[in-house]
PDB file of N, CA and C in Angstrom:
ATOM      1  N   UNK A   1     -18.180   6.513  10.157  1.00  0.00           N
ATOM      2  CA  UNK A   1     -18.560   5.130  10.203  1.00  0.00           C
ATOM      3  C   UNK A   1     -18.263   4.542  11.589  1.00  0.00           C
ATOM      4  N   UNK A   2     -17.016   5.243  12.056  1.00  0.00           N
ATOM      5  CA  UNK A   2     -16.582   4.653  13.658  1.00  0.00           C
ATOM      6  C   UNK A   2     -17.928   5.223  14.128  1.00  0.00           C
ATOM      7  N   UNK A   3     -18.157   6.334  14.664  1.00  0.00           N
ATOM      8  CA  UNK A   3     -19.365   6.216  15.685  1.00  0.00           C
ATOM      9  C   UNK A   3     -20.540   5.737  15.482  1.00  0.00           C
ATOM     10  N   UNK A   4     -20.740   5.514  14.320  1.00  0.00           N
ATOM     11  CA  UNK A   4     -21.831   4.429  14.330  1.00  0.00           C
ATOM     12  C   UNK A   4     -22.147   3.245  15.079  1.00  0.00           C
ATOM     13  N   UNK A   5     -20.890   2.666  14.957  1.00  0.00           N
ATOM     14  CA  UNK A   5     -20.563   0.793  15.485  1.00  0.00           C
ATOM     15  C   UNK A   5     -20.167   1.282  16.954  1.00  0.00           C
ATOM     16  N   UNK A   6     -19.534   2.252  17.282  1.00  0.00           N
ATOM     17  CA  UNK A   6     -19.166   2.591  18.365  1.00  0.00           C
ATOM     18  C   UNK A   6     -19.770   3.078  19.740  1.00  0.00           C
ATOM     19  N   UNK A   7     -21.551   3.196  19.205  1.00  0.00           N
ATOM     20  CA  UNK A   7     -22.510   3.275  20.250  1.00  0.00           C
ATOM     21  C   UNK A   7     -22.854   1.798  20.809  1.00  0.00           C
ATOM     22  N   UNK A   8     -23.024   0.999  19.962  1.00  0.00           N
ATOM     23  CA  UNK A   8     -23.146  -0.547  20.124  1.00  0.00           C
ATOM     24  C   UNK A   8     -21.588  -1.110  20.507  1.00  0.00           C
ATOM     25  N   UNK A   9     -20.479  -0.535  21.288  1.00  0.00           N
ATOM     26  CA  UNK A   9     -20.004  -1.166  21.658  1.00  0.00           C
ATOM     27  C   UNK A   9     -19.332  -0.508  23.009  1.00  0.00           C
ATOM     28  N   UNK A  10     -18.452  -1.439  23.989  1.00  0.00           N
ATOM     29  CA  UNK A  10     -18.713  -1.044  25.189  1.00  0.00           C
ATOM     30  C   UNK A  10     -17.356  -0.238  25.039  1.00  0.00           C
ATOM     31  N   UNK A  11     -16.859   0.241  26.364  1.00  0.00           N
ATOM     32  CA  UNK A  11     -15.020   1.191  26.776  1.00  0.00           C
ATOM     33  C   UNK A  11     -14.056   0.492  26.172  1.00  0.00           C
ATOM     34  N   UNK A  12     -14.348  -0.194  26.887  1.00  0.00           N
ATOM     35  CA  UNK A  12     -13.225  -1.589  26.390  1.00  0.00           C
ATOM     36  C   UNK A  12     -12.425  -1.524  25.761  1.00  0.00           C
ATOM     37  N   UNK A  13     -13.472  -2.152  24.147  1.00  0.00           N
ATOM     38  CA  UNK A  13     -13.617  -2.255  23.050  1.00  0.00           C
ATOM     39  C   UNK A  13     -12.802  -1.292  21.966  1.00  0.00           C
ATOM     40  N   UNK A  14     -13.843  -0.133  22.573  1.00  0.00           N
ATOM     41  CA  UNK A  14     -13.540   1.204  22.123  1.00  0.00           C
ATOM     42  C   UNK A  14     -12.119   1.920  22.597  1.00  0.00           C
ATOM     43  N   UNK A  15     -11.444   1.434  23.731  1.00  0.00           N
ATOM     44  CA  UNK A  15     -10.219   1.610  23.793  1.00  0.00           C
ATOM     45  C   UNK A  15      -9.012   0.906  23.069  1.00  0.00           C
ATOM     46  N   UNK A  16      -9.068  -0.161  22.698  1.00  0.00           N
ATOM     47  CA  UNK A  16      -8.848  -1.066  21.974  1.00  0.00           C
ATOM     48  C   UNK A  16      -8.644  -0.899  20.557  1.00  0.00           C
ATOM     49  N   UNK A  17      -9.103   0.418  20.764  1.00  0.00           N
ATOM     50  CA  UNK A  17      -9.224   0.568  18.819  1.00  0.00           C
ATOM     51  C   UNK A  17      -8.425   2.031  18.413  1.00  0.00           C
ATOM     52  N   UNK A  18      -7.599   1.636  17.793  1.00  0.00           N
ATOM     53  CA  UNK A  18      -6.909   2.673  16.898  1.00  0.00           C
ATOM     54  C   UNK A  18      -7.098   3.735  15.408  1.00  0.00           C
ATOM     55  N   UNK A  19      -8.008   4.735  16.144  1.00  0.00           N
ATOM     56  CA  UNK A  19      -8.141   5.652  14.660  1.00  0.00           C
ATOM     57  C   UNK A  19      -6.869   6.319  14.488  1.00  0.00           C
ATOM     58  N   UNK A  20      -6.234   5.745  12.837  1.00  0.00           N
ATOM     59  CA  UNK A  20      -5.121   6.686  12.237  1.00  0.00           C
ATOM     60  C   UNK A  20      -5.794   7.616  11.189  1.00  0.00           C
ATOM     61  N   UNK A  21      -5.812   7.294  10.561  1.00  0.00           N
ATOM     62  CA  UNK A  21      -6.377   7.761   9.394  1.00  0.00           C
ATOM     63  C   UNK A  21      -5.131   8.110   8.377  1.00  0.00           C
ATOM     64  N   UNK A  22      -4.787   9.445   7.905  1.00  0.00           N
ATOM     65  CA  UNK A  22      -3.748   9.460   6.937  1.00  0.00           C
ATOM     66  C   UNK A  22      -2.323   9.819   7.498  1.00  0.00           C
ATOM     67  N   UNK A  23      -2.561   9.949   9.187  1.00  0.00           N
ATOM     68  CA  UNK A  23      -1.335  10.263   9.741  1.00  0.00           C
ATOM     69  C   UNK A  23      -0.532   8.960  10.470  1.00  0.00           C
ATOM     70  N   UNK A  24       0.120   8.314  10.050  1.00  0.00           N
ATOM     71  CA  UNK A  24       0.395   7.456  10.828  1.00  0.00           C
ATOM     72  C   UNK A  24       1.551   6.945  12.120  1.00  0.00           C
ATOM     73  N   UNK A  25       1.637   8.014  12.033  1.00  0.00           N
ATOM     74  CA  UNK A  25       2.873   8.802  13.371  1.00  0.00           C
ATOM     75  C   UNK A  25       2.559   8.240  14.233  1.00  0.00           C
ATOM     76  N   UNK A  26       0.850   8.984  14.747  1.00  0.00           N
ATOM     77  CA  UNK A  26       0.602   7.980  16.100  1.00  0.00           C
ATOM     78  C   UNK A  26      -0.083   6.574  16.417  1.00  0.00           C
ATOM     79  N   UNK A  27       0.135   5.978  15.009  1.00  0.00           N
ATOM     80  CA  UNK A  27       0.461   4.290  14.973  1.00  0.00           C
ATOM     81  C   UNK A  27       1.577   4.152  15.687  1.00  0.00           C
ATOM     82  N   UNK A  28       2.640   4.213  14.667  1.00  0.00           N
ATOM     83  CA  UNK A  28       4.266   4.198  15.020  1.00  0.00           C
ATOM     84  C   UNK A  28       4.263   4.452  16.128  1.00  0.00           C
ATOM     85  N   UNK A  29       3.566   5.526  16.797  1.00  0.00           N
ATOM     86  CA  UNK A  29       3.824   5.405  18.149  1.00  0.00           C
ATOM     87  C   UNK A  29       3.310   4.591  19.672  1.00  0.00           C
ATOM     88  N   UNK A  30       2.128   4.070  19.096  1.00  0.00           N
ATOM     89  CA  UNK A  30       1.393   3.229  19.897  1.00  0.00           C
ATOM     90  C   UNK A  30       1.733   1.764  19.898  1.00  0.00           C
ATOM     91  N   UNK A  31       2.426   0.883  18.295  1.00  0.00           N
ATOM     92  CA  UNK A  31       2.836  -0.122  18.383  1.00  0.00           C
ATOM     93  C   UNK A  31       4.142   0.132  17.714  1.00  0.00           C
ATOM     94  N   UNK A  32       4.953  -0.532  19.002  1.00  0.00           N
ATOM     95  CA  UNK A  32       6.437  -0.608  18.577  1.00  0.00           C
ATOM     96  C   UNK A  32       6.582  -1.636  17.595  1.00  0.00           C
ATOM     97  N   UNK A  33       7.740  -0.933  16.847  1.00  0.00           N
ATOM     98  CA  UNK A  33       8.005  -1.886  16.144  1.00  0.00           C
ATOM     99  C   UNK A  33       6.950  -2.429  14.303  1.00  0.00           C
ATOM    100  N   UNK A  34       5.988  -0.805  14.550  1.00  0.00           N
ATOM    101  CA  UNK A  34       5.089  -1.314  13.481  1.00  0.00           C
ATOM    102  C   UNK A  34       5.650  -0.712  12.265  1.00  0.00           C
ATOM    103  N   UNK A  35       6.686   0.378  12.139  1.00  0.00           N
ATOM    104  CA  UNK A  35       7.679   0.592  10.912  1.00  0.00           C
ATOM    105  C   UNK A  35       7.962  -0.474  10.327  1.00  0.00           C
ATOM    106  N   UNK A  36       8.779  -1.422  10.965  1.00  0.00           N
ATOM    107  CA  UNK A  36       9.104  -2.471  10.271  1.00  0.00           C
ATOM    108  C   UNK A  36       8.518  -2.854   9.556  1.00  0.00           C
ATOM    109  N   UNK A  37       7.397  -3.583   9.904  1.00  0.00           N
ATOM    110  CA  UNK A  37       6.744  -4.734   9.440  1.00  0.00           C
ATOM    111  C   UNK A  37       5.555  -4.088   8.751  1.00  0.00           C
ATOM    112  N   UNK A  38       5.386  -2.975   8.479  1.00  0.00           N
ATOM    113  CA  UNK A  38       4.929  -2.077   7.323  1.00  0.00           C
ATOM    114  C   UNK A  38       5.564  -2.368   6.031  1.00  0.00           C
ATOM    115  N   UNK A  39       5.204  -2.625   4.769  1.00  0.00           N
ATOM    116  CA  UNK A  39       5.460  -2.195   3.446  1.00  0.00           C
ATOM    117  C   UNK A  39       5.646  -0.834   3.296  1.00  0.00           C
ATOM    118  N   UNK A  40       6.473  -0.673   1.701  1.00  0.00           N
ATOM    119  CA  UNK A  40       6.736   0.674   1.610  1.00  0.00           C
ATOM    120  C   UNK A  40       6.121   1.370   1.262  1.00  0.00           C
ATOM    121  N   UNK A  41       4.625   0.689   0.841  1.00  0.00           N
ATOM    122  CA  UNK A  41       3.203   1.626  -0.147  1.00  0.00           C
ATOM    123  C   UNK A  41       2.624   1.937   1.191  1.00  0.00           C
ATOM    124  N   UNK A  42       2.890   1.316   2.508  1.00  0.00           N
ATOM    125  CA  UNK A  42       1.685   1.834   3.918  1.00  0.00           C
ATOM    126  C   UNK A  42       3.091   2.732   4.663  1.00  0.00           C
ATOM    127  N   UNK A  43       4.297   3.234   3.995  1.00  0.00           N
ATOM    128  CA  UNK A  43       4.969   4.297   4.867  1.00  0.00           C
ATOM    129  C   UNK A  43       5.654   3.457   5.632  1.00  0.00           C
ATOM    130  N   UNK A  44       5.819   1.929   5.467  1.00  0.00           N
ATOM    131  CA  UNK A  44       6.927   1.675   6.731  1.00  0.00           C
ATOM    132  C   UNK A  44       8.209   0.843   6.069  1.00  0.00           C
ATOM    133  N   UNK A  45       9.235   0.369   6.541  1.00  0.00           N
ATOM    134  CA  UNK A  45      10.450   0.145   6.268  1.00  0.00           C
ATOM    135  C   UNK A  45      10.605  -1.297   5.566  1.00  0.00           C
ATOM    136  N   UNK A  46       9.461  -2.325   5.384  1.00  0.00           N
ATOM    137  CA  UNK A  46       9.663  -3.530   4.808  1.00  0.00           C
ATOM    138  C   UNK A  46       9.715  -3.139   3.278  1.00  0.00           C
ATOM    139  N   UNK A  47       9.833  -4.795   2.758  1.00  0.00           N
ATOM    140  CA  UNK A  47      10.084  -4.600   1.117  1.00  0.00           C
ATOM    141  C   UNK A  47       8.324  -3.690   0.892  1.00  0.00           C
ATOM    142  N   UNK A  48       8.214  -4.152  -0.920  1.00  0.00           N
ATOM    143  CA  UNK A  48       7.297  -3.644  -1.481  1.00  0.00           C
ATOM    144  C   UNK A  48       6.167  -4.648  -1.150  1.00  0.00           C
ATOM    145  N   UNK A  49       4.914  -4.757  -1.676  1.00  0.00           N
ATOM    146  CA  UNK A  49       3.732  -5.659  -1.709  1.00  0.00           C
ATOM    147  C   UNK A  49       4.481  -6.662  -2.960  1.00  0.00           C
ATOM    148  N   UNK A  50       4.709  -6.010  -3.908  1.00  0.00           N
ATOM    149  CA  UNK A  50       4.585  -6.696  -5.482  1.00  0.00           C
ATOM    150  C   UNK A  50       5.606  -7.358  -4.695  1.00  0.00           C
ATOM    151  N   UNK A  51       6.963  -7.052  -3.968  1.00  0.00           N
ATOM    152  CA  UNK A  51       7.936  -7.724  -3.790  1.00  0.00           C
ATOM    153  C   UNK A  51       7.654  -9.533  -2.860  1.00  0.00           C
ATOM    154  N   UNK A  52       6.841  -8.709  -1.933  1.00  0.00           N
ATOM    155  CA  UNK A  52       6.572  -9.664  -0.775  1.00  0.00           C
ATOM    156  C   UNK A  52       5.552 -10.673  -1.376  1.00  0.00           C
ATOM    157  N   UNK A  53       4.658 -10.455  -2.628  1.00  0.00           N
ATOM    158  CA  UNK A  53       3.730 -11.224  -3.198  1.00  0.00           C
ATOM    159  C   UNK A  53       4.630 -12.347  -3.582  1.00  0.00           C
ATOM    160  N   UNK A  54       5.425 -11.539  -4.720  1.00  0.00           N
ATOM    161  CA  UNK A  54       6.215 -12.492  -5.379  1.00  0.00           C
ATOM    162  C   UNK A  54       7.230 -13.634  -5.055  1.00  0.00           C
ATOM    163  N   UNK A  55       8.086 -13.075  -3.674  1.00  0.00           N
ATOM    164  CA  UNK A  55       8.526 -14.267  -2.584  1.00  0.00           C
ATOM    165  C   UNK A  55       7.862 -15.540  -2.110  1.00  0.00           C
ATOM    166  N   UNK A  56       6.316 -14.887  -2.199  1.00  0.00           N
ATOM    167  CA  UNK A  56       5.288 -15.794  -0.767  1.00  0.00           C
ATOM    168  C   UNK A  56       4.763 -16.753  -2.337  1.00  0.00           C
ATOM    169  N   UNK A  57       5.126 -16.393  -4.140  1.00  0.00           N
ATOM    170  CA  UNK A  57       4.428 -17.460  -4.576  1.00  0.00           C
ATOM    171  C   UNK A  57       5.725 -18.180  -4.596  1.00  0.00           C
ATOM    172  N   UNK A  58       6.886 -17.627  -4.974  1.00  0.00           N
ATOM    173  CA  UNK A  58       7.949 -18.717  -4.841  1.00  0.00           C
ATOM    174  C   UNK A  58       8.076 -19.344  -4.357  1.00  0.00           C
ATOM    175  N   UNK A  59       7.644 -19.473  -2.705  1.00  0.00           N
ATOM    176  CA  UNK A  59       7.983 -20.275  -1.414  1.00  0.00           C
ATOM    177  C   UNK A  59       6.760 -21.448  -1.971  1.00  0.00           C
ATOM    178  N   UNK A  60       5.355 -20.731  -2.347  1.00  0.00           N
ATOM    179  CA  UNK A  60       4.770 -21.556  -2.318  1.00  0.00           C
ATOM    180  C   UNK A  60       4.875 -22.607  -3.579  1.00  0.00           C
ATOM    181  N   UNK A  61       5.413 -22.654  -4.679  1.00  0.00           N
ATOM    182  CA  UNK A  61       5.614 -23.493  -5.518  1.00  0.00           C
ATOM    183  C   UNK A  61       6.865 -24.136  -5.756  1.00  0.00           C
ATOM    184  N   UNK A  62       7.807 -23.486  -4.609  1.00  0.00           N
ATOM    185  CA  UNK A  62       8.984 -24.740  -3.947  1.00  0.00           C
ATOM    186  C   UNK A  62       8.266 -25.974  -3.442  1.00  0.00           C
ATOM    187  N   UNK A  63       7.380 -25.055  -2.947  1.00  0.00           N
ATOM    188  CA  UNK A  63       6.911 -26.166  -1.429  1.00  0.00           C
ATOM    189  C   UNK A  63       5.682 -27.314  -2.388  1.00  0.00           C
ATOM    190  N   UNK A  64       5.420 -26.930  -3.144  1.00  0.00           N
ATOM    191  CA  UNK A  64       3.756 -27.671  -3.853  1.00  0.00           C
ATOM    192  C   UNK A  64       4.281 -28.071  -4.841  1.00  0.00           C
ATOM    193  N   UNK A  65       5.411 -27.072  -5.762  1.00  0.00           N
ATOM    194  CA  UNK A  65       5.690 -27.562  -7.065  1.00  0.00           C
ATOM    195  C   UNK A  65       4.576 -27.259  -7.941  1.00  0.00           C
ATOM    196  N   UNK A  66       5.349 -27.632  -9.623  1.00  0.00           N
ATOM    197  CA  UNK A  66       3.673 -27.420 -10.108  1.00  0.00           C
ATOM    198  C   UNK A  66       3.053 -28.394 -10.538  1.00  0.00           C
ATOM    199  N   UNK A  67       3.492 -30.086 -10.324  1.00  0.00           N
ATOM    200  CA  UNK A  67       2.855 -31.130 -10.515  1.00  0.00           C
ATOM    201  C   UNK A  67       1.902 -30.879  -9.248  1.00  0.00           C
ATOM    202  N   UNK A  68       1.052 -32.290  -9.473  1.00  0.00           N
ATOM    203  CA  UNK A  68      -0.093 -32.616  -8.619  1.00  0.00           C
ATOM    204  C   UNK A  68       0.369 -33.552  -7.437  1.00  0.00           C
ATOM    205  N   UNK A  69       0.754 -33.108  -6.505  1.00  0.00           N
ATOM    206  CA  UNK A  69       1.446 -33.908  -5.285  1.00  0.00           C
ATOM    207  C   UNK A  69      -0.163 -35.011  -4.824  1.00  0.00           C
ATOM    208  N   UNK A  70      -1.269 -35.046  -4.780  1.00  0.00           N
ATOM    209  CA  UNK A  70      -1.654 -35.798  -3.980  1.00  0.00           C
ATOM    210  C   UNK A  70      -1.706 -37.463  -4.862  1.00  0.00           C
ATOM    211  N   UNK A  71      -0.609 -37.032  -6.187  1.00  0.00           N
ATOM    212  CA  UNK A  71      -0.865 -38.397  -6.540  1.00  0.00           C
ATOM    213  C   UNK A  71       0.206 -39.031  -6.078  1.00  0.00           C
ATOM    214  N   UNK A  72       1.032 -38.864  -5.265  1.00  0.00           N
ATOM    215  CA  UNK A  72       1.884 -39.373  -4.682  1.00  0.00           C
ATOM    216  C   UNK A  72       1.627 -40.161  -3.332  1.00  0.00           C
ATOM    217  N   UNK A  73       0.600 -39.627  -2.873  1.00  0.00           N
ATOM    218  CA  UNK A  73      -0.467 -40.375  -1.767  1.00  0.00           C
ATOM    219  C   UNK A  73      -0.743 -42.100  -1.993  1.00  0.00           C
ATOM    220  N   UNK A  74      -0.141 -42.564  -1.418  1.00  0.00           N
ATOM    221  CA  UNK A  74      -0.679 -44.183  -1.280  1.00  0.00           C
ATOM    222  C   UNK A  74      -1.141 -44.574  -0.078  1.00  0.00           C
ATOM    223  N   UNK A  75      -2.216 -45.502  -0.101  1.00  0.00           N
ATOM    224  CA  UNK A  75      -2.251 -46.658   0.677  1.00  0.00           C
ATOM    225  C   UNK A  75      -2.000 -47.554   0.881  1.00  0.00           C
ATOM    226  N   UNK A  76      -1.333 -48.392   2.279  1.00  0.00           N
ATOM    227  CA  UNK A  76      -0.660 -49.437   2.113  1.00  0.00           C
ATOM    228  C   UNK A  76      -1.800 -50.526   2.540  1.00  0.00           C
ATOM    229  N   UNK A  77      -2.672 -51.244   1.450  1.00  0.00           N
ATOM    230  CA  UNK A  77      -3.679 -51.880   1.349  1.00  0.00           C
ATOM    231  C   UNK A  77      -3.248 -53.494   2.246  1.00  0.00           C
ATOM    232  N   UNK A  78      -2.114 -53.542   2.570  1.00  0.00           N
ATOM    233  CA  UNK A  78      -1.792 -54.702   2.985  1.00  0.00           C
ATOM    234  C   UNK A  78      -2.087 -54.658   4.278  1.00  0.00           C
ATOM    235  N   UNK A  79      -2.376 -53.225   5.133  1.00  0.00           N
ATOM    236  CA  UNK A  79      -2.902 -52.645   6.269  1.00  0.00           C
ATOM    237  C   UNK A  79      -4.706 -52.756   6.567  1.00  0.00           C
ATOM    238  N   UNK A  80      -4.813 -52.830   5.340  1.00  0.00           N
ATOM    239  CA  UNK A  80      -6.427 -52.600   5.174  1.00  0.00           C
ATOM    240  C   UNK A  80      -6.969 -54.021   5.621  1.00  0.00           C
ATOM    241  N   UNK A  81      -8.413 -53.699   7.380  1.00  0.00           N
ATOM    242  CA  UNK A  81      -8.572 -54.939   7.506  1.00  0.00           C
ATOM    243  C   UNK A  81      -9.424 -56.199   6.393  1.00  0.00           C
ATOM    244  N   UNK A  82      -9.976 -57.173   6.455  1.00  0.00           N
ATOM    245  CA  UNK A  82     -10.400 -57.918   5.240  1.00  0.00           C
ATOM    246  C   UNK A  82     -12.167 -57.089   5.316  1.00  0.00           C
ATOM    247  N   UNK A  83     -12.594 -56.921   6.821  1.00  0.00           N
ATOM    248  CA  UNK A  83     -13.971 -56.397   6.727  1.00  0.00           C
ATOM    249  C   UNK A  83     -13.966 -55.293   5.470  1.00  0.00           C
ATOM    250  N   UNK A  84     -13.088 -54.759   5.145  1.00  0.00           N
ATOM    251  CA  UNK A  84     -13.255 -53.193   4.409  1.00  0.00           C
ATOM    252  C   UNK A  84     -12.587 -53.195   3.264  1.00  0.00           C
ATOM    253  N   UNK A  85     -12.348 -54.561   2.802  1.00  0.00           N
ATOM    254  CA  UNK A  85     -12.165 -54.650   1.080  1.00  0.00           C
ATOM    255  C   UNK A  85     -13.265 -55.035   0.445  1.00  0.00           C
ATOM    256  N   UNK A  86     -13.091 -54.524  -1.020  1.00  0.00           N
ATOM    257  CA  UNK A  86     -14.170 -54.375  -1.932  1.00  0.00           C
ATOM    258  C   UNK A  86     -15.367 -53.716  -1.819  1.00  0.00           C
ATOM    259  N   UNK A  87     -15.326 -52.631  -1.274  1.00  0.00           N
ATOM    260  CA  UNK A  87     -15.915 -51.559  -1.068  1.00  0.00           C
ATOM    261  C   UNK A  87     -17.270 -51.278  -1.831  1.00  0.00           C
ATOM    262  N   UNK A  88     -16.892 -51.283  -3.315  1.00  0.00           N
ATOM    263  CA  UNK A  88     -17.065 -50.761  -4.398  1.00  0.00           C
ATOM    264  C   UNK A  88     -18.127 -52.132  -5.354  1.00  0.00           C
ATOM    265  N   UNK A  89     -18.486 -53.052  -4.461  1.00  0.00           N
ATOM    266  CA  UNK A  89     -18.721 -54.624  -5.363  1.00  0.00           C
ATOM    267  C   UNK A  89     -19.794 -54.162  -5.648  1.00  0.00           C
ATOM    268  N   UNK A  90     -20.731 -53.233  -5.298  1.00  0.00           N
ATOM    269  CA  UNK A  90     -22.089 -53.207  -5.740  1.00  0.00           C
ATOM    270  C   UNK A  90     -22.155 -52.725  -7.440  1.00  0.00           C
ATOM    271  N   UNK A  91     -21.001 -51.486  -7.502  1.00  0.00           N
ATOM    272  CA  UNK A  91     -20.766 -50.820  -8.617  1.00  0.00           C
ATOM    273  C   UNK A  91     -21.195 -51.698  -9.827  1.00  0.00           C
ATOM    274  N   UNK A  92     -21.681 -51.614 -11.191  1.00  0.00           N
ATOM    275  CA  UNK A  92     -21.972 -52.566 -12.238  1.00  0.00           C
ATOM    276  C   UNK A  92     -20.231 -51.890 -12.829  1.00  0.00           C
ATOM    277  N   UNK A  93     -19.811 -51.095 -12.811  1.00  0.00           N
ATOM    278  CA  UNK A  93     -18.834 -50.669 -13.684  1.00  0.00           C
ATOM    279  C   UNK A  93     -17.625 -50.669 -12.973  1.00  0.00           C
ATOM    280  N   UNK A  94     -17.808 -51.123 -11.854  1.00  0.00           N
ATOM    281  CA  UNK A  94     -16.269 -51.192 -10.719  1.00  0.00           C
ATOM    282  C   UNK A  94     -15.333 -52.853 -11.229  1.00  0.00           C
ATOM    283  N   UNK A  95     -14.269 -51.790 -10.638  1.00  0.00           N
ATOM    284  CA  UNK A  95     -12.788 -52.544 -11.019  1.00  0.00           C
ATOM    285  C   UNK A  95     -12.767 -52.954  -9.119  1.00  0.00           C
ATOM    286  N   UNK A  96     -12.347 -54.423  -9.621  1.00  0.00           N
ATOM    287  CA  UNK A  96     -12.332 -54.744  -7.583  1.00  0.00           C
ATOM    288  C   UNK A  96     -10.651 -54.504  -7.249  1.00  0.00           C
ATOM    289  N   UNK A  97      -9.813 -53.668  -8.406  1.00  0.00           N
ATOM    290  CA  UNK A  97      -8.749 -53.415  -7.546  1.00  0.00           C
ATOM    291  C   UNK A  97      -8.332 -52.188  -7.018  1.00  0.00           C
ATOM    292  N   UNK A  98      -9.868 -51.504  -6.940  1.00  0.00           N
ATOM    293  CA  UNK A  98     -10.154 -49.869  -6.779  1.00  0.00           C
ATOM    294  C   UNK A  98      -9.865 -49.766  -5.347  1.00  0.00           C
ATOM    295  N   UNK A  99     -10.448 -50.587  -4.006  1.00  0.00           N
ATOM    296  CA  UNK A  99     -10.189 -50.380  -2.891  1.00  0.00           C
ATOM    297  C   UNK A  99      -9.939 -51.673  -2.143  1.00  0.00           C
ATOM    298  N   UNK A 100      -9.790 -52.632  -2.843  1.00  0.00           N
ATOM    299  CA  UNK A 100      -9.317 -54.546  -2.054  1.00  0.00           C
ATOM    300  C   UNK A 100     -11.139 -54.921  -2.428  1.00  0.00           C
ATOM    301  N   UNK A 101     -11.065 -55.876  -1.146  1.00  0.00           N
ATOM    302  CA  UNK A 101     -12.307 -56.687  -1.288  1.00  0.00           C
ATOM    303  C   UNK A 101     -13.351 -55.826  -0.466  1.00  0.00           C
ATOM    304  N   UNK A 102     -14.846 -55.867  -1.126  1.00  0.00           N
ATOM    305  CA  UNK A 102     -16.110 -55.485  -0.882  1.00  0.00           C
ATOM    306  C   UNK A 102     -16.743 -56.862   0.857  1.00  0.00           C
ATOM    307  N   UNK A 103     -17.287 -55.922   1.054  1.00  0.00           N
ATOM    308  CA  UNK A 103     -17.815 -56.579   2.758  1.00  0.00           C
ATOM    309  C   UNK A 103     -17.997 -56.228   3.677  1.00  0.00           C
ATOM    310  N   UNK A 104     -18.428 -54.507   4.165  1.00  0.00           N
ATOM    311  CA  UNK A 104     -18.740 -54.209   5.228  1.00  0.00           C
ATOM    312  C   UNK A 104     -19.612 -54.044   5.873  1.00  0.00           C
ATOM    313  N   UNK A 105     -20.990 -54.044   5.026  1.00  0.00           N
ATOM    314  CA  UNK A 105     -21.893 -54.332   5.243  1.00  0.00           C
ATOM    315  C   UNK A 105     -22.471 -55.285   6.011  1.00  0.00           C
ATOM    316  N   UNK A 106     -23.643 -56.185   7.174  1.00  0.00           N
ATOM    317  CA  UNK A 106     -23.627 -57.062   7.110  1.00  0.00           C
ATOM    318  C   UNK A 106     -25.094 -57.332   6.961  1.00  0.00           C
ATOM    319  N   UNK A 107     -25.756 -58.194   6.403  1.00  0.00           N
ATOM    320  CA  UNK A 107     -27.433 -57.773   6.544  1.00  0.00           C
ATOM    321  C   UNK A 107     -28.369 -58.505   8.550  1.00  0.00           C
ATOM    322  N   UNK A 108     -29.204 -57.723   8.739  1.00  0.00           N
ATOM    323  CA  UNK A 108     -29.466 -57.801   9.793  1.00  0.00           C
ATOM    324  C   UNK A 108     -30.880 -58.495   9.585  1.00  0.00           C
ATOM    325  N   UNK A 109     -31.188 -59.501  10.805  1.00  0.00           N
ATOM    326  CA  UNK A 109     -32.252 -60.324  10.569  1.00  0.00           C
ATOM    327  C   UNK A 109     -33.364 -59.694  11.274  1.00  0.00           C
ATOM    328  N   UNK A 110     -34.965 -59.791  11.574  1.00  0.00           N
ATOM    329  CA  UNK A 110     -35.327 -58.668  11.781  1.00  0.00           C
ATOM    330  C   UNK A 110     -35.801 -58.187  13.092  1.00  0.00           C
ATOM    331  N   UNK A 111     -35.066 -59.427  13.773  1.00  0.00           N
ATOM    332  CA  UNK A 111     -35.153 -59.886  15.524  1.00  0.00           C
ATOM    333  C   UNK A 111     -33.874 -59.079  15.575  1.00  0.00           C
ATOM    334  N   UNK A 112     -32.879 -58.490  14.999  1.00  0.00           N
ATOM    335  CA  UNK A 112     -31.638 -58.066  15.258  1.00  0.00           C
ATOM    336  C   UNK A 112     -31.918 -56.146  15.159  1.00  0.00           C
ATOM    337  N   UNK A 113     -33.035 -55.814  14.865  1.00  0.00           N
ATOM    338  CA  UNK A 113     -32.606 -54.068  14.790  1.00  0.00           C
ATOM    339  C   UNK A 113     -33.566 -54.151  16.000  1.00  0.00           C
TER     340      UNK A 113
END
């Protein structure tokens, strides 16, 4: 499959690129330091996958939790200028305390476009 892609591409490129295949010795030997940061199912010295999965969801549902954080999101509407309240006035079914007062619109006369 490499020499396929490998006519369409230039020295460079092609130097640039590392065939291991099932030996991975001369990985290890080309990037230092790649034992480490290998898992133990690809032959190198870090934890497992299942292990490292299971850390990276913990971290992530410290960090997110399992409520819905963006309802914790407010706006401080007292910021909001008066042009850009009531947003929503056209709505037949709107509540006007959905976004302040409606008004940004303004209509244009026909000497004005």
């Amino acid at each position: 499959m490499f020499s396929i892609f490998s006519f369409y591409m230039n020295e460079k490129l092609k130097s640039r690129i590392l065939r291991v295949g099932t030996n991975m010795e001369t990985a290890y030997e080309a990037i230092s330091g790649l034992k480490d940061v290998l898992p133990k199912e690809l032959g190198g010295n870090s934890k497992a996958v299942a292990e490292l999965t299971e850390e990276n969801e913990q971290r992530f549902l410290q960090q997110y939790g399992s409520s819905d954080f963006t309802t914790q999101i407010l706006a401080d509407e007292s910021k909001r200028p008066a042009s850009a309240q009531n947003l929503l006035k056209e709505y037949k079914e709107y509540n006007p305390k959905v976004m302040g007062a409606s008004g940004t619109f303004v209509r244009l006369q026909d000497d004005d476009i």
